[in-house]
Protein backbone atom coordinates (compact mmCIF):
# COMPACT_ATOMS: atom_id res chain seq x y z
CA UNK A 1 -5.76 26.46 -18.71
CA UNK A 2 -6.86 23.25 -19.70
CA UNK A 3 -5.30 21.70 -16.61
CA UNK A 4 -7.40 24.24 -14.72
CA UNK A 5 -10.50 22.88 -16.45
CA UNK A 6 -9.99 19.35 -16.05
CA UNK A 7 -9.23 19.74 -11.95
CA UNK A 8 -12.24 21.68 -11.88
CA UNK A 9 -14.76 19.08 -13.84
CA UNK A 10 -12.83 16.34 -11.95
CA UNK A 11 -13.65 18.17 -8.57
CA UNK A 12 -17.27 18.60 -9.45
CA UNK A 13 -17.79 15.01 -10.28
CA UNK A 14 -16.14 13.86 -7.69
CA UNK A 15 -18.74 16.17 -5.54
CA UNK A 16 -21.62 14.63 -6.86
CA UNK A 17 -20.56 11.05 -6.02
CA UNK A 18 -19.61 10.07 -9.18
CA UNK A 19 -17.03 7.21 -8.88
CA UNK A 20 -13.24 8.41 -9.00
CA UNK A 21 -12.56 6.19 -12.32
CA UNK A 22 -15.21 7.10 -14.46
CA UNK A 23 -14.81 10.79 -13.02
CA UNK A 24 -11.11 11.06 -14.21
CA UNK A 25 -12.80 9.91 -17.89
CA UNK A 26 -15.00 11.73 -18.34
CA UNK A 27 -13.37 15.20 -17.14
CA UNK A 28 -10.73 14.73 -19.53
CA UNK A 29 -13.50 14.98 -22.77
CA UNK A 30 -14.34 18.16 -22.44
CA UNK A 31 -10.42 19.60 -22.31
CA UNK A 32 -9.47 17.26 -25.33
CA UNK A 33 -12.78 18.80 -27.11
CA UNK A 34 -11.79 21.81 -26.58
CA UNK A 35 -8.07 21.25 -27.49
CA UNK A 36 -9.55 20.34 -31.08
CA UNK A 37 -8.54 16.91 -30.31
CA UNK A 38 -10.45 13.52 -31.66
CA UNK A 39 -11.97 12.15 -28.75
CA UNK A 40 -10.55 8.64 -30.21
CA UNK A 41 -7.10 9.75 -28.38
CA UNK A 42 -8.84 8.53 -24.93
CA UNK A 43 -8.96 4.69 -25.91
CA UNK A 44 -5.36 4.96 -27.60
CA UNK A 45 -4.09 6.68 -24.64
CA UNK A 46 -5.90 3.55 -22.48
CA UNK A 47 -4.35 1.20 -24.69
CA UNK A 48 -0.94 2.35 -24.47
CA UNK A 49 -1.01 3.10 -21.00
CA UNK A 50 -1.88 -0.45 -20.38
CA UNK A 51 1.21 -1.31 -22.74
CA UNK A 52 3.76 -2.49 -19.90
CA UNK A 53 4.68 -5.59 -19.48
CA UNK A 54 5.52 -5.35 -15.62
CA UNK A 55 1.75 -4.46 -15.03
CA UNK A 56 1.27 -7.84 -15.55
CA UNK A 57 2.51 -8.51 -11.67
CA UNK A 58 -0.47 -6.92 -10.32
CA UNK A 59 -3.03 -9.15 -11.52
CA UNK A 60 -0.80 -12.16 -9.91
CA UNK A 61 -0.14 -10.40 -6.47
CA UNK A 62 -3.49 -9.64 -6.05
CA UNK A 63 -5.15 -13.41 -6.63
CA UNK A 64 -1.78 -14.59 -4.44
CA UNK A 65 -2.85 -12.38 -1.94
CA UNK A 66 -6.32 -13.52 -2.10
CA UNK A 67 -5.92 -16.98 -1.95
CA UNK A 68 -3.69 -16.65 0.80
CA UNK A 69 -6.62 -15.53 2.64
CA UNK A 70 -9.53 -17.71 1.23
CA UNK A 71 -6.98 -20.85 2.07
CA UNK A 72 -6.70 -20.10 5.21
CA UNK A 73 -2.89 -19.19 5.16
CA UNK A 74 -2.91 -16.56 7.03
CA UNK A 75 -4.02 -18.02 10.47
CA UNK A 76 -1.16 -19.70 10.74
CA UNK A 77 1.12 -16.21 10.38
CA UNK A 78 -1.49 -15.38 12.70
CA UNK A 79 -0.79 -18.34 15.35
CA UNK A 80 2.86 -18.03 14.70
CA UNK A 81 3.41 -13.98 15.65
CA UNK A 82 0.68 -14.97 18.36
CA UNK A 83 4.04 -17.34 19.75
CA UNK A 84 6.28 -14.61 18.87
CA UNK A 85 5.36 -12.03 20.23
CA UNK A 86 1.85 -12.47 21.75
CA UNK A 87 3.87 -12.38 25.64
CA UNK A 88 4.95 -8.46 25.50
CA UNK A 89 2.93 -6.05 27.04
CA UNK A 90 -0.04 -5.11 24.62
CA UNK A 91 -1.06 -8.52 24.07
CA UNK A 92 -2.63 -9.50 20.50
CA UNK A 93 -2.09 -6.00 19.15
CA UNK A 94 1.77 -6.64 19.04
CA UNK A 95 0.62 -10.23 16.99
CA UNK A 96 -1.91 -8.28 14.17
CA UNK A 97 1.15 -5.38 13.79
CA UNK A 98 3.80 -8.41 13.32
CA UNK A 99 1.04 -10.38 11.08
CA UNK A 100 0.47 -7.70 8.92
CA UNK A 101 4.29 -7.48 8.06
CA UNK A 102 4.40 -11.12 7.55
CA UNK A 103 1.69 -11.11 5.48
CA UNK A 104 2.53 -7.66 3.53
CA UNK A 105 5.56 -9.80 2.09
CA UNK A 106 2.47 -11.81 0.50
CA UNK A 107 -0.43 -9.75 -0.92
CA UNK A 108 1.09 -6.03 -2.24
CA UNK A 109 -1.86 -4.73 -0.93
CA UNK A 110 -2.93 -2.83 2.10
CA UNK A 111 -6.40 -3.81 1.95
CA UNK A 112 -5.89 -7.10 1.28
CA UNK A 113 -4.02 -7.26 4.23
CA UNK A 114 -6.62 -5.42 6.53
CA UNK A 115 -9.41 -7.34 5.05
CA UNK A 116 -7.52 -10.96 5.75
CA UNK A 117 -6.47 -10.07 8.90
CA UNK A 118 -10.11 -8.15 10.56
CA UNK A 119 -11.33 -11.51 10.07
CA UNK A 120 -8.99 -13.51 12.30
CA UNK A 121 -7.53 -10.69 14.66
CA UNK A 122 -10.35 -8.88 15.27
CA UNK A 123 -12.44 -11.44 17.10
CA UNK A 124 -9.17 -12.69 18.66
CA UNK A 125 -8.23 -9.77 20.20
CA UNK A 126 -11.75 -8.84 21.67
CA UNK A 127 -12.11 -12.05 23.10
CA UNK A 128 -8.86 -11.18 24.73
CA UNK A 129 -10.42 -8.17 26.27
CA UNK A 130 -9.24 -5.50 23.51
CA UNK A 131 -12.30 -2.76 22.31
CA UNK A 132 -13.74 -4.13 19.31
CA UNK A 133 -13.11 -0.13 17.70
CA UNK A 134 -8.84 -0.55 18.94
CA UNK A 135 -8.77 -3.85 17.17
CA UNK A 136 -10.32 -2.70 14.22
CA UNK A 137 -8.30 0.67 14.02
CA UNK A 138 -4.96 -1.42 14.48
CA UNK A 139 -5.58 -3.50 12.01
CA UNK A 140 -6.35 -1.25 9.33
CA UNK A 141 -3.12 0.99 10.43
CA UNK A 142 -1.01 -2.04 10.38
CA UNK A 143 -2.13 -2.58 7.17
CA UNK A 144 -0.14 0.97 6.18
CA UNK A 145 2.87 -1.50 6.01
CA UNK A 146 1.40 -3.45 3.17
CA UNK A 147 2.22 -1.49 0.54
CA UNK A 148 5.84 -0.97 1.97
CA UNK A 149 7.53 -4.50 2.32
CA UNK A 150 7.96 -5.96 -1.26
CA UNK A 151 5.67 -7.12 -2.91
CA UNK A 152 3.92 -3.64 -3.33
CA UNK A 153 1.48 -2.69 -6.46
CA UNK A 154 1.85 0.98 -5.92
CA UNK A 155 5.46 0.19 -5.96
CA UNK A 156 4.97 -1.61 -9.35
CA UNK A 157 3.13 1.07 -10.89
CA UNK A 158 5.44 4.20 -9.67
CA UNK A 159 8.30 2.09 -11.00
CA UNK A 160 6.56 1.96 -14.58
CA UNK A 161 5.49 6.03 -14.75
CA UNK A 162 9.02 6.73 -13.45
CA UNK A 163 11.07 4.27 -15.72
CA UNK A 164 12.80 3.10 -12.25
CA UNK A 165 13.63 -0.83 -11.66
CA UNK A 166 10.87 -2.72 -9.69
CA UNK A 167 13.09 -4.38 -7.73
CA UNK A 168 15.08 -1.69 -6.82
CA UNK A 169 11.99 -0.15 -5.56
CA UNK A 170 11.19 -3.35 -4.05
CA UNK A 171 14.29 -3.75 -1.70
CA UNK A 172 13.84 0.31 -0.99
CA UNK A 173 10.68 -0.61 0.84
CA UNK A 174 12.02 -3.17 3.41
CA UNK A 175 13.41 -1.06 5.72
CA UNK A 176 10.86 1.49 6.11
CA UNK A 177 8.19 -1.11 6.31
CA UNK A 178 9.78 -2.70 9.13
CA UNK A 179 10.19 0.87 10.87
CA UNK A 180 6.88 1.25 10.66
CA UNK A 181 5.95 -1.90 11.98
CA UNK A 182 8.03 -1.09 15.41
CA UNK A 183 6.68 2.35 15.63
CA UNK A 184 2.96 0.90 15.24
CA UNK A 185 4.19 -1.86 18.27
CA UNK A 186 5.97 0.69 19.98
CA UNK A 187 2.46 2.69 20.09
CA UNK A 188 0.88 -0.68 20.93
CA UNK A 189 3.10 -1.04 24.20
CA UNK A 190 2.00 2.78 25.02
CA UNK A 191 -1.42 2.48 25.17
CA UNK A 192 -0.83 -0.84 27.22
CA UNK A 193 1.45 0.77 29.67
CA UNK A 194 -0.50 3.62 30.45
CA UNK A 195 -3.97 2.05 30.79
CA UNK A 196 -5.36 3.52 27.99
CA UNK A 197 -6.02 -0.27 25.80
CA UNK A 198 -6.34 -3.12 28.56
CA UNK A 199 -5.73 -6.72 26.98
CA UNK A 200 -4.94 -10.13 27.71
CA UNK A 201 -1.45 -11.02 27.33
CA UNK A 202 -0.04 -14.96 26.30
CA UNK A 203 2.07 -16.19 28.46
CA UNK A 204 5.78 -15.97 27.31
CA UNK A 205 6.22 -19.35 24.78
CA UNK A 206 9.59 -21.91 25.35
CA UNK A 207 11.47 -21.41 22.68
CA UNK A 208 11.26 -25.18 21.48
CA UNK A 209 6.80 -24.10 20.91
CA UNK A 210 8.30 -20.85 18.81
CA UNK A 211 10.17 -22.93 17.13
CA UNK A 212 7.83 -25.88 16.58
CA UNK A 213 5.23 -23.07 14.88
CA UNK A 214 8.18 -21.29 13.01
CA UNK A 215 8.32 -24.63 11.34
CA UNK A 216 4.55 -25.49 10.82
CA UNK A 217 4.28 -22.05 9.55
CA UNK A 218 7.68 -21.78 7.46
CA UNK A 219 6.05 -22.41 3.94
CA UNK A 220 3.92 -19.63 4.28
CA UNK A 221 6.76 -17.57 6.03
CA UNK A 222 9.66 -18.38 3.71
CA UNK A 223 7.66 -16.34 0.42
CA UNK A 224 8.79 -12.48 1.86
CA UNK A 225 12.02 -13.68 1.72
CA UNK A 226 12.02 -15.39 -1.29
CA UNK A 227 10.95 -12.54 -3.18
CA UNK A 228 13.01 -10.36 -1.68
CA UNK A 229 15.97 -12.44 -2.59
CA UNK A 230 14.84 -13.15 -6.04
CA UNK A 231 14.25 -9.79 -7.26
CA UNK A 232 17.06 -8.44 -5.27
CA UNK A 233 19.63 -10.42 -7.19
CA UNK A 234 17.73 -10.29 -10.57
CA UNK A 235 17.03 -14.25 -10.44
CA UNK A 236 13.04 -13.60 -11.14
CA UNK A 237 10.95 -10.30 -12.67
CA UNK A 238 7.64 -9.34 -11.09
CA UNK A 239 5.35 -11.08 -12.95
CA UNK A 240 7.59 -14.02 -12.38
CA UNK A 241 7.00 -13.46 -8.66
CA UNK A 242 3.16 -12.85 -9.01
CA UNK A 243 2.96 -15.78 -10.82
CA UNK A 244 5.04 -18.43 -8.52
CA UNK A 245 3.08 -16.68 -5.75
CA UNK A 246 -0.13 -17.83 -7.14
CA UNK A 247 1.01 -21.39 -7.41
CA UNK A 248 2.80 -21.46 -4.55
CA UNK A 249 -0.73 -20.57 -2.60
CA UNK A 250 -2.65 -22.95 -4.30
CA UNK A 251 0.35 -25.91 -3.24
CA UNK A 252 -0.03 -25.00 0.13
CA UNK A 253 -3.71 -25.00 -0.01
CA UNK A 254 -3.59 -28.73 -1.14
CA UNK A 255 -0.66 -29.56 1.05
CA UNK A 256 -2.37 -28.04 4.02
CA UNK A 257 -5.88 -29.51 3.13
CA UNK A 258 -7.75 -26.42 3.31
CA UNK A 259 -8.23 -25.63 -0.58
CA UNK A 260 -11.76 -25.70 -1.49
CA UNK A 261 -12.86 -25.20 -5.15
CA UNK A 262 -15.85 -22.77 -3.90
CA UNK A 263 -13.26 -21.06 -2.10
CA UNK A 264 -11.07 -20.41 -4.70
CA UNK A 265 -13.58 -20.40 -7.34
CA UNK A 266 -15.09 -17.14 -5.13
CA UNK A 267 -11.52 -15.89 -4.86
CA UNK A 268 -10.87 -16.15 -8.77
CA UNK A 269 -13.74 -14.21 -9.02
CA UNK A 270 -12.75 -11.21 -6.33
CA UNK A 271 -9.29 -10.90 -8.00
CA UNK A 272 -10.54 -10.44 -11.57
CA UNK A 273 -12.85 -7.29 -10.27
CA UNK A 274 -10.07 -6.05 -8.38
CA UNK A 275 -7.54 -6.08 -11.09
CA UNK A 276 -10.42 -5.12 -14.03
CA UNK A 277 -11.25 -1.73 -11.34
CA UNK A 278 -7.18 -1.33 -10.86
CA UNK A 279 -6.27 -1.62 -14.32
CA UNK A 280 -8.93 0.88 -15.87
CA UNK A 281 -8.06 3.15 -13.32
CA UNK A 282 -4.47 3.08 -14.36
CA UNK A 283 -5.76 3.24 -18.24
CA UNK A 284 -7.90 6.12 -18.15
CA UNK A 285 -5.21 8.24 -15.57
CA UNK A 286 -2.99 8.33 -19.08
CA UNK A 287 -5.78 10.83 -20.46
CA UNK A 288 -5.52 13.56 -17.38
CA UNK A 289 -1.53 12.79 -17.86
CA UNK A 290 -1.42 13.67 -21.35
CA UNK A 291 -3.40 16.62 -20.68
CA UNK A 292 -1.10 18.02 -17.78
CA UNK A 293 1.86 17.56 -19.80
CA UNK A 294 0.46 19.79 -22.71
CA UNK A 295 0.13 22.46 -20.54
CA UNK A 296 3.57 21.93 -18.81
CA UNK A 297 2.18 22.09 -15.21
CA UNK A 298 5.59 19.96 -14.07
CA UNK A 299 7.89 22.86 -15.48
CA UNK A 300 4.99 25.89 -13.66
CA UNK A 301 4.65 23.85 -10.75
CA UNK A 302 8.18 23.57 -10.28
CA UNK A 303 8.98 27.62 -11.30
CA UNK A 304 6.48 28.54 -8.82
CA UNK A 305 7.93 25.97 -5.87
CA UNK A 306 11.52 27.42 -6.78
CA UNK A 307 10.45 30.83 -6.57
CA UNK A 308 9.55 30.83 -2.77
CA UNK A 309 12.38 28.36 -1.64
CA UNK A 310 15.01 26.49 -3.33
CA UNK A 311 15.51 24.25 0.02
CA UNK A 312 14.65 20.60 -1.15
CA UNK A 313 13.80 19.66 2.24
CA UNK A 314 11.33 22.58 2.10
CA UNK A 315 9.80 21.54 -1.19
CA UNK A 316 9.58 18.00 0.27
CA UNK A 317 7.23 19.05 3.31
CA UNK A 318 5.47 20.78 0.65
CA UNK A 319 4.81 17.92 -1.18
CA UNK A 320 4.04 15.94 1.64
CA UNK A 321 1.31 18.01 2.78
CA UNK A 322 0.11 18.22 -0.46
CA UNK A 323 -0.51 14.43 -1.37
CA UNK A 324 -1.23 13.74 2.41
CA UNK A 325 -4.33 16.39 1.56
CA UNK A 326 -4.91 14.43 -1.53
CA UNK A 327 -5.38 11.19 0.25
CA UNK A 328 -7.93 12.68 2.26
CA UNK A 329 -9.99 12.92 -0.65
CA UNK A 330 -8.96 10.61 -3.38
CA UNK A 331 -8.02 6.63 -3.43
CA UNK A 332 -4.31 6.25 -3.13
CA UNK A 333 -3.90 5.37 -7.14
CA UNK A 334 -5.41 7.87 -8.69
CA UNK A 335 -3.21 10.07 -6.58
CA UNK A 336 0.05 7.99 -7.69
CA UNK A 337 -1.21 7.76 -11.09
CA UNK A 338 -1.97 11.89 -11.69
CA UNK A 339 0.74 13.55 -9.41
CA UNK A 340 4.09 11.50 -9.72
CA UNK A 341 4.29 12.46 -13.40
CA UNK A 342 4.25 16.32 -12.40
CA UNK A 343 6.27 16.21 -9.24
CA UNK A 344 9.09 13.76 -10.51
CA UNK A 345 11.26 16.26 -12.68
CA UNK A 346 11.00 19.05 -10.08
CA UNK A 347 12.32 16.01 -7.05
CA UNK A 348 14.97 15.09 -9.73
CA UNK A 349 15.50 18.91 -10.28
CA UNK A 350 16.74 19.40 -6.92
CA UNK A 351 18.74 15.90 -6.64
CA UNK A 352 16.29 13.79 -5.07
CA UNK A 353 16.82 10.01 -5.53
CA UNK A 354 13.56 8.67 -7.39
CA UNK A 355 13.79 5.58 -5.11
CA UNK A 356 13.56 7.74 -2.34
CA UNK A 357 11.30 9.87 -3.70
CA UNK A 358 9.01 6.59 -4.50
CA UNK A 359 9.05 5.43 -1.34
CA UNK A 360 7.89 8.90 0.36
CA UNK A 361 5.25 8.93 -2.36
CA UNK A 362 4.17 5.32 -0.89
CA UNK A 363 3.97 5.93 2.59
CA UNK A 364 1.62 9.54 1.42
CA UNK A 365 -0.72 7.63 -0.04
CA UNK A 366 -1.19 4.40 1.69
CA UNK A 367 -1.90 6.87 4.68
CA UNK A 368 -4.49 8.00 2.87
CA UNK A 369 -6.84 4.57 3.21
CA UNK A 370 -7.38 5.57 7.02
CA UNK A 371 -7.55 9.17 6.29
CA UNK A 372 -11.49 10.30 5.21
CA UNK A 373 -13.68 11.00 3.71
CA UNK A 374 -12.59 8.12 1.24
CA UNK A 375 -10.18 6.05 3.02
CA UNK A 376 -11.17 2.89 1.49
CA UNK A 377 -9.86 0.52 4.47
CA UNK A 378 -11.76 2.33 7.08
CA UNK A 379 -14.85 1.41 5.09
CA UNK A 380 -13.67 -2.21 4.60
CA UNK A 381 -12.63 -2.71 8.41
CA UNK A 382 -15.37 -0.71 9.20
CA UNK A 383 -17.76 -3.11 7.42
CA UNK A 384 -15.81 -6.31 9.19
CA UNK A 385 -15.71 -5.12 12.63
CA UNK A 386 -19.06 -3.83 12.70
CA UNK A 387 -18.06 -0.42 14.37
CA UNK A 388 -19.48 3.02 14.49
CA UNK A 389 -17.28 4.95 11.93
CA UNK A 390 -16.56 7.40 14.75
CA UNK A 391 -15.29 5.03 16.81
CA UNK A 392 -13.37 3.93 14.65
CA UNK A 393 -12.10 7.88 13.52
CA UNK A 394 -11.21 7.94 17.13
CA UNK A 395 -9.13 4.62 17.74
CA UNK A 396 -6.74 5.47 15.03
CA UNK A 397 -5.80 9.10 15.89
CA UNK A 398 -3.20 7.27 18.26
CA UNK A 399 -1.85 5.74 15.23
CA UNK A 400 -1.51 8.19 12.97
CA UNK A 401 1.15 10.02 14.99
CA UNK A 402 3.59 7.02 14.71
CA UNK A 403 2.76 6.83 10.54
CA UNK A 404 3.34 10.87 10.10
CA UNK A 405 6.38 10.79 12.17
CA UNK A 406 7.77 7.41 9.88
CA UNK A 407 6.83 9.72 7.06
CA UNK A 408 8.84 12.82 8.08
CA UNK A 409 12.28 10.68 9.14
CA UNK A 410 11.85 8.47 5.55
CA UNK A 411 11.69 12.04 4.12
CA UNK A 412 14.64 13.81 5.51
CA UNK A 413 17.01 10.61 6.16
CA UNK A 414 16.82 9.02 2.81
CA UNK A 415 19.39 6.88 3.57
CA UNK A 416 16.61 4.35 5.32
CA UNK A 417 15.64 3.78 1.59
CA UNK A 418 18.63 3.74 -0.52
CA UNK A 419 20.72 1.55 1.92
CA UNK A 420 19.71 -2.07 0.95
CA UNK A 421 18.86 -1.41 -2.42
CA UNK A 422 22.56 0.05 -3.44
CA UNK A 423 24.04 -2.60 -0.72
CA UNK A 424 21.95 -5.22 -2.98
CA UNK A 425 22.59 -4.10 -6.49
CA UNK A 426 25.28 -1.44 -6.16
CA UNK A 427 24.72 2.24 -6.83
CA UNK A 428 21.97 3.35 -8.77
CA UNK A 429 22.57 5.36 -12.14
């Protein structure tokens, strides 16, 4: 009942435009109230919610992700997929899809990724004869992938609610984050081949310039890799990466000659909102969580789900639809924060590997930041790009087909998740 109550209040707040953090807050008072509870739980609940050690990686891959951009960084992933790949068919969209996965191996955040990359792609590709509304709508659906290569925060924080190993998690996301980058390009090469997006196209590169930018570029390309490796075989934790990250960025800013302490005064500055608006989103989602717990909506939620079907691959496209409705309306951590905790023991009821399960969980709600009415990187491409937001609605329908159909194979071939992570660090438990 209380559960009932809270969705409702939470709803109605939500309605009136009340923003999603302080609305989870302050629709939890009246349920504890009424559950005769002292209203000093909410703070303790914040305060051990915000008890993890691993959550101190997010502060670190956010500012690492910023100063990537703010230094300038990543125009030379930019210039560097430009040699790559800037020849095929499709022209500069194939070079912001492969930027965005270089650069996803960087920041952990989608809209860190969409927001560095609008400002260098987006001109690029118009002057290279691409609608201003495709260029913006591929490069906030290329920033999907974000979230997917490691290093990911919604990865970090699903690891902590569901007691799973980060970089477990971490190496789980590589291969579907590279599927979804050649599903995006293979879209790309559509468009281009049937008229419908008309671009420039580079001429093919020798392989000698490739090279020669590969190795200009190689000390921002070589960090994906580096953290891949180092979490994979346990030689660094997460904050550990976050951390080297940050001074890695600021090394490269010197050694490139393109720090500037405005610039990453302004970018000190950025992080620590994002992280404070992150973190007390995370802190007051442990009140709602409490809340659904006493009223055991995991075990009724699962009871009802087992009562029409006891197919797991059923129950998955059930869940699917469900959080892929709930990114519609909600931002995609709020969503992580308030629904893996309920839908985890029914997914591990029916034998579904959490990895897996994490990673499907991922993709749901990282589609939801081009979904609206709240899809946060529509809004922030939208503000970039200076499009009409139903221009921009309309550019990434194309897209979305190649991100729901990523989502259904990821969901019924788990395989694509588990492979390198057990290949990497043997079985899990």
């Amino acid at each position: 009942m209380m559960s009932l109550l809270l969705t409702f209040l939470f709803v109605a707040l939500m309605c009136l435009r009340v923003p999603v953090a302080m609305a989870i807050g302050l629709a939890s008072v009246i349920p504890l109230a009424l559950l005769d509870r002292d209203l000093v739980l909410i703070p303790q609940f914040m305060l051990e919610g915000m008890s993890s050690q691993a959550l101190l990686a997010i502060p670190f891959f956010i500012l690492g992700g910023n100063l990537f951009n703010v230094l300038g960084l990543s125009r030379r992933i930019w210039d560097f997929a430009n040699a790559l790949v800037g020849h095929l068919r499709g022209g500069l969209g194939h070079v912001m899809v492969v930027s965005a996965m270089i650069f996803s191996g960087i920041s952990g955040s989608a809209l860190a990724d969409a927001a560095g990359l609008a400002v260098i792609g987006i001109p690029a590709m118009e002057r290279a004869g691409h609608k201003r509304a495709f260029a913006a709508a591929l490069t906030v659906c290329s920033s999907v992938v974000g979230p997917m290569i490691p290093p990911s925060i919604h990865l970090v924080i699903y690891a902590i609610i569901a007691q799973e190993s980060i970089g477990r998690l971490f190496l789980a996301g590589v291969v579907p984050g590279i599927i979804i980058g050649l599903a995006l390009m293979a879209t790309v090469y559509y468009l281009a081949l049937t008229g419908r997006e008309v671009g420039a196209v580079s001429p093919r590169q020798p392989v000698r310039v490739v090279a020669k930018t590969f190795v200009t570029s190689s000390p921002t390309l070589v960090v994906p890799f580096l953290i891949i490796a180092g979490m994979g075989f346990g030689i660094i934790t997460p904050t550990e990466v976050g951390v080297a990250c940050t001074f890695y960025a600021l090394l490269l800013g010197l050694f490139y000659r393109e720090a500037s302490l405005r610039g990453v005064y302004d970018c000190f500055v950025d992080s620590a909102k994002s992280t404070i608006l992150i973190m007390y989103i995370i802190a007051v989602s442990i009140v709602p969580g409490w809340i659904f717990t006493y009223d055991g909506v995991a075990q009724a939620l699962a009871e009802s789900l087992l009562s029409i079907t006891d197919n797991k691959w059923v129950i998955l496209l059930l869940i699917n639809i469900v959080l892929l409705v709930l990114g519609c309306a909600l931002e995609p951590i709020p969503v992580l924060i308030l629904t893996t905790p309920i839908l985890l023991p029914l997914v591990k009821t029916l034998g579904v590997d959490p990895i897996h399960f994490g990673i499907i969980v991922n993709l749901n709600i990282t589609i939801g930041i081009i979904t609206p009415p709240t899809g946060m990187g529509l809004y922030v491409v939208m503000g970039l790009a200076k499009v009409k937001f139903e221009d921009l609605m309309a550019a990434c329908v194309p897209f979305l087909y190649p991100l729901i159909g990523c989502l259904i194979l990821f969901t019924y071939v788990p395989e694509l998740s588990t492979w390198l992570p057990n290949l990497i660090m043997g079985p899990s438990r």
